[in-house]
Protein backbone atom coordinates (compact mmCIF):
# COMPACT_ATOMS: atom_id res chain seq x y z
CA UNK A 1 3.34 -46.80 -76.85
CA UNK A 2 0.65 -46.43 -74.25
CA UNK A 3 -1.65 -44.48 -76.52
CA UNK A 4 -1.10 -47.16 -78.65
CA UNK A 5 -2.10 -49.82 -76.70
CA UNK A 6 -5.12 -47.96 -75.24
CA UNK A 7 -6.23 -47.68 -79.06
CA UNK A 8 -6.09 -51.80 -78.92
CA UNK A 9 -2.89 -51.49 -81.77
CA UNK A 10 -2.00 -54.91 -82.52
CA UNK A 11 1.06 -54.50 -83.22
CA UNK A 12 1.89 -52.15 -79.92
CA UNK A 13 -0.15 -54.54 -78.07
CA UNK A 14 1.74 -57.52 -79.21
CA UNK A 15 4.98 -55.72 -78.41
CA UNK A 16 3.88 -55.10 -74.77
CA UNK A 17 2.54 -58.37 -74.18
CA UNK A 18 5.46 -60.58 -75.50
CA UNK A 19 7.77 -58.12 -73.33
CA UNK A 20 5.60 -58.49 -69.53
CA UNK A 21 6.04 -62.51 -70.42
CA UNK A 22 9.65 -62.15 -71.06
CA UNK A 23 9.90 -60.06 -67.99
CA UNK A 24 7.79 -63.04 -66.14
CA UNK A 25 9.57 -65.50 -67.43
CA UNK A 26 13.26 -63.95 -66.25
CA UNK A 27 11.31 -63.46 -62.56
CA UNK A 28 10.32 -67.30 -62.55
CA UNK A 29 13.96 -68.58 -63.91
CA UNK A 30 15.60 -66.84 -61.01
CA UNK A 31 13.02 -68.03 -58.43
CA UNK A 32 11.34 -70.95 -59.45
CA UNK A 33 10.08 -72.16 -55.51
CA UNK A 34 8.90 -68.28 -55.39
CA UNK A 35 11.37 -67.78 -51.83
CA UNK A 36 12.40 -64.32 -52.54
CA UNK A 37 11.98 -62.24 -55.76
CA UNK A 38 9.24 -64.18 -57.62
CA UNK A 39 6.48 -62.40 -54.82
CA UNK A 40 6.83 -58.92 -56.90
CA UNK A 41 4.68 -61.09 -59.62
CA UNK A 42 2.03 -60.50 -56.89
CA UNK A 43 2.22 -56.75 -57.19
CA UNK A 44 -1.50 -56.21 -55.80
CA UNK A 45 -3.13 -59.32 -56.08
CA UNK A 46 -4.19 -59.71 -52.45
CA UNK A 47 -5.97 -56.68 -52.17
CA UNK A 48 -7.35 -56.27 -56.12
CA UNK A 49 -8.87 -59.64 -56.10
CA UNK A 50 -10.47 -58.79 -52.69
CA UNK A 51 -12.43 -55.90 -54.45
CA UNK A 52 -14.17 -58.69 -56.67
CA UNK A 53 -14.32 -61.22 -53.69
CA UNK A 54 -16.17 -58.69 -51.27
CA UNK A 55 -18.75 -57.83 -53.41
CA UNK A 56 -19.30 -61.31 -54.43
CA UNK A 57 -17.86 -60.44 -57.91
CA UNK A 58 -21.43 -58.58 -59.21
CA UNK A 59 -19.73 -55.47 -58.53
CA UNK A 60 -16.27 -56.37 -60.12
CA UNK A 61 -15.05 -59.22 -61.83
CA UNK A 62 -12.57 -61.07 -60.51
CA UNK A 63 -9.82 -60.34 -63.59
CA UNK A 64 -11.09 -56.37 -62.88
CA UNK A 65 -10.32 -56.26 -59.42
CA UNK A 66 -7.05 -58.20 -59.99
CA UNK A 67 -5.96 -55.43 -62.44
CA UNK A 68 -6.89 -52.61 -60.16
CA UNK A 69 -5.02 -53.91 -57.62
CA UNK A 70 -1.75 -55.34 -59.89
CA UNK A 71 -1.81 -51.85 -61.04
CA UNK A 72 -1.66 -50.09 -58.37
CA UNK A 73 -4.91 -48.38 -58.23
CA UNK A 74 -6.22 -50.40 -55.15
CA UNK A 75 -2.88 -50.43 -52.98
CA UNK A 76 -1.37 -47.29 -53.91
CA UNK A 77 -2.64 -45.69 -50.59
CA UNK A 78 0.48 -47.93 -49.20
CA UNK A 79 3.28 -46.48 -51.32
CA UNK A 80 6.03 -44.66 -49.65
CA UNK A 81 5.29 -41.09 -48.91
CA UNK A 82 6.24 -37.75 -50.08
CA UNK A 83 5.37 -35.89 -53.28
CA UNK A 84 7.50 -38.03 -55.42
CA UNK A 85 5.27 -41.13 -54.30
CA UNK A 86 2.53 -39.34 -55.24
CA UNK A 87 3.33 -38.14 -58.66
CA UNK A 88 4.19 -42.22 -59.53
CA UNK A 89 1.36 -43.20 -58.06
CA UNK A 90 -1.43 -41.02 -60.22
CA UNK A 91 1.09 -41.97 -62.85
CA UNK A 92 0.31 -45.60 -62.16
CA UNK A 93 -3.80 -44.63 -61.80
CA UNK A 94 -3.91 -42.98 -65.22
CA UNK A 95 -2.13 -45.77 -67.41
CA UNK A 96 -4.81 -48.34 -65.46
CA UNK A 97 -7.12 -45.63 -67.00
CA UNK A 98 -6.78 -45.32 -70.14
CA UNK A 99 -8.19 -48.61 -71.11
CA UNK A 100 -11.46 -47.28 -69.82
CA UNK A 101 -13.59 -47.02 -66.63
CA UNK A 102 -13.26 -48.97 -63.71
CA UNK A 103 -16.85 -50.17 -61.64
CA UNK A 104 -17.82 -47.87 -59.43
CA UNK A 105 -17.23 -49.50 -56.02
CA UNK A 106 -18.96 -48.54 -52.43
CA UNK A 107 -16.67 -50.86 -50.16
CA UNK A 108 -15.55 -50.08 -46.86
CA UNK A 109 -11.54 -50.60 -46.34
CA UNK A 110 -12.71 -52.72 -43.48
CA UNK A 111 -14.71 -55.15 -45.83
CA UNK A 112 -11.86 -55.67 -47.88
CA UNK A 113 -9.06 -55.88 -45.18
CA UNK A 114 -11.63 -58.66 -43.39
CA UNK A 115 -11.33 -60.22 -47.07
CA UNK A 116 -7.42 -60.31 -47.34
CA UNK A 117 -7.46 -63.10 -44.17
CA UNK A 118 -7.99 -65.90 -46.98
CA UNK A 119 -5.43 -64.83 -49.21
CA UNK A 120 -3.48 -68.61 -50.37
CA UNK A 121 -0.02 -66.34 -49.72
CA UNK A 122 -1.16 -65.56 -45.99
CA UNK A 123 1.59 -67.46 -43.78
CA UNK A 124 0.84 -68.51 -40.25
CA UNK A 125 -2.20 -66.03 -39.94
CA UNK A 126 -0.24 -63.28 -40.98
CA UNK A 127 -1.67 -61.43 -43.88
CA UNK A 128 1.19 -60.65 -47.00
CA UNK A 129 1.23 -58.15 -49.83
CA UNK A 130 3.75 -56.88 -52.10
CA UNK A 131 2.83 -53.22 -52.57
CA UNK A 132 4.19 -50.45 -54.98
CA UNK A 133 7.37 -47.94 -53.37
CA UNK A 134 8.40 -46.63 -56.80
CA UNK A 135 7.18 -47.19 -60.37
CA UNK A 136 9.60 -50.42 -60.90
CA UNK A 137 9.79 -51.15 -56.73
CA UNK A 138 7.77 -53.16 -55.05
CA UNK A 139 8.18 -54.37 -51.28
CA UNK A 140 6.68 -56.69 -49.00
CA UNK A 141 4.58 -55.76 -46.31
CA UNK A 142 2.93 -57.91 -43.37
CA UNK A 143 0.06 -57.28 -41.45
C-alpha cells in the first residue's frame, strides 16, 4: 500500500486518506473537549511545526515541518529505548521518506526547544508533547 501511495495511486491514496479521517473522526467522538485521548492527534506537532517556526519558515514550510514532526522524524529521539524502539522508529523515518526529501535543516536543538515555549497546548508554562513509544503508542510528556 505504501509503495502505492508513494507512487501518488489514486486509488491507494484515496483508501489511506478516507481511513486516517475515519480514524480522526472515532478519536474526536470519544473526546470531543480533547481531556484525555484526543492529544495523540498531536503526535509531533509541537516540535515539527517548531522546525518551520525557527527558521522563519524559509527553511521549511510550516505543513513540512508539521509532517516531520507528526511522523516521527523530528521527535523520535524521545521514543522509549532499546533496539525494538529503534527498529520502529527508522521504520517511522523511512515511510516519512518515501514521499521524497525533506529540507536540509542546520538548527540547534536549543533553537527549537526555545521555540516549543509558545506552543497554544503549553499549560501553565509547562511545555506538552505527545511523542511516539511504539508504532501505534503515543504518550505524553512534560517539560
Amino acid at each position: 500500500m505504501w509503495t502505492k501511495c508513494s507512487g501518488r495511486d489514486a486509488k491507494a491514496l484515496e483508501k489511506v486518506i478516507a481511513s486516517s479521517i475515519r480514524m480522526k473522526a472515532a478519536v474526536v467522538n470519544k473526546d470531543e473537549r480533547e481531556t484525555g485521548l484526543r492529544m495523540i492527534l498531536n503526535l509531533g506537532h509541537t516540535v515539527g511545526h517548531r522546525f518551520g517556526s525557527a527558521t522563519e519558515y524559509k527553511a521549511m514550510l510550516h505543513g513540512e515541518g508539521g509532517g516531520v514532526g507528526h511522523g516521527g522524524v523530528g521527535c523520535g529521539w524521545r521514543a522509549s529505548g532499546g533496539r525494538s524502539a529503534l527498529i520502529q522508529f527508522e521504520r517511522l523515518e523511512s515511510l516519512i521518506h518515501l514521499y521524497g526529501p525533506l529540507p536540509p535543516l542546520k538548527l540547534r536543538a536549543t533553537k527549537i526547544v526555545a521555540a516549543t515555549g509558545s506552543d497554544k497546548k503549553n499549560v501553565g508554562g509547562v511545555r506538552r508533547f505527545v511523542l511516539p513509544v511504539g508504532i501505534g503508542d503515543a504518550a505524553w510528556w512534560r517539560m
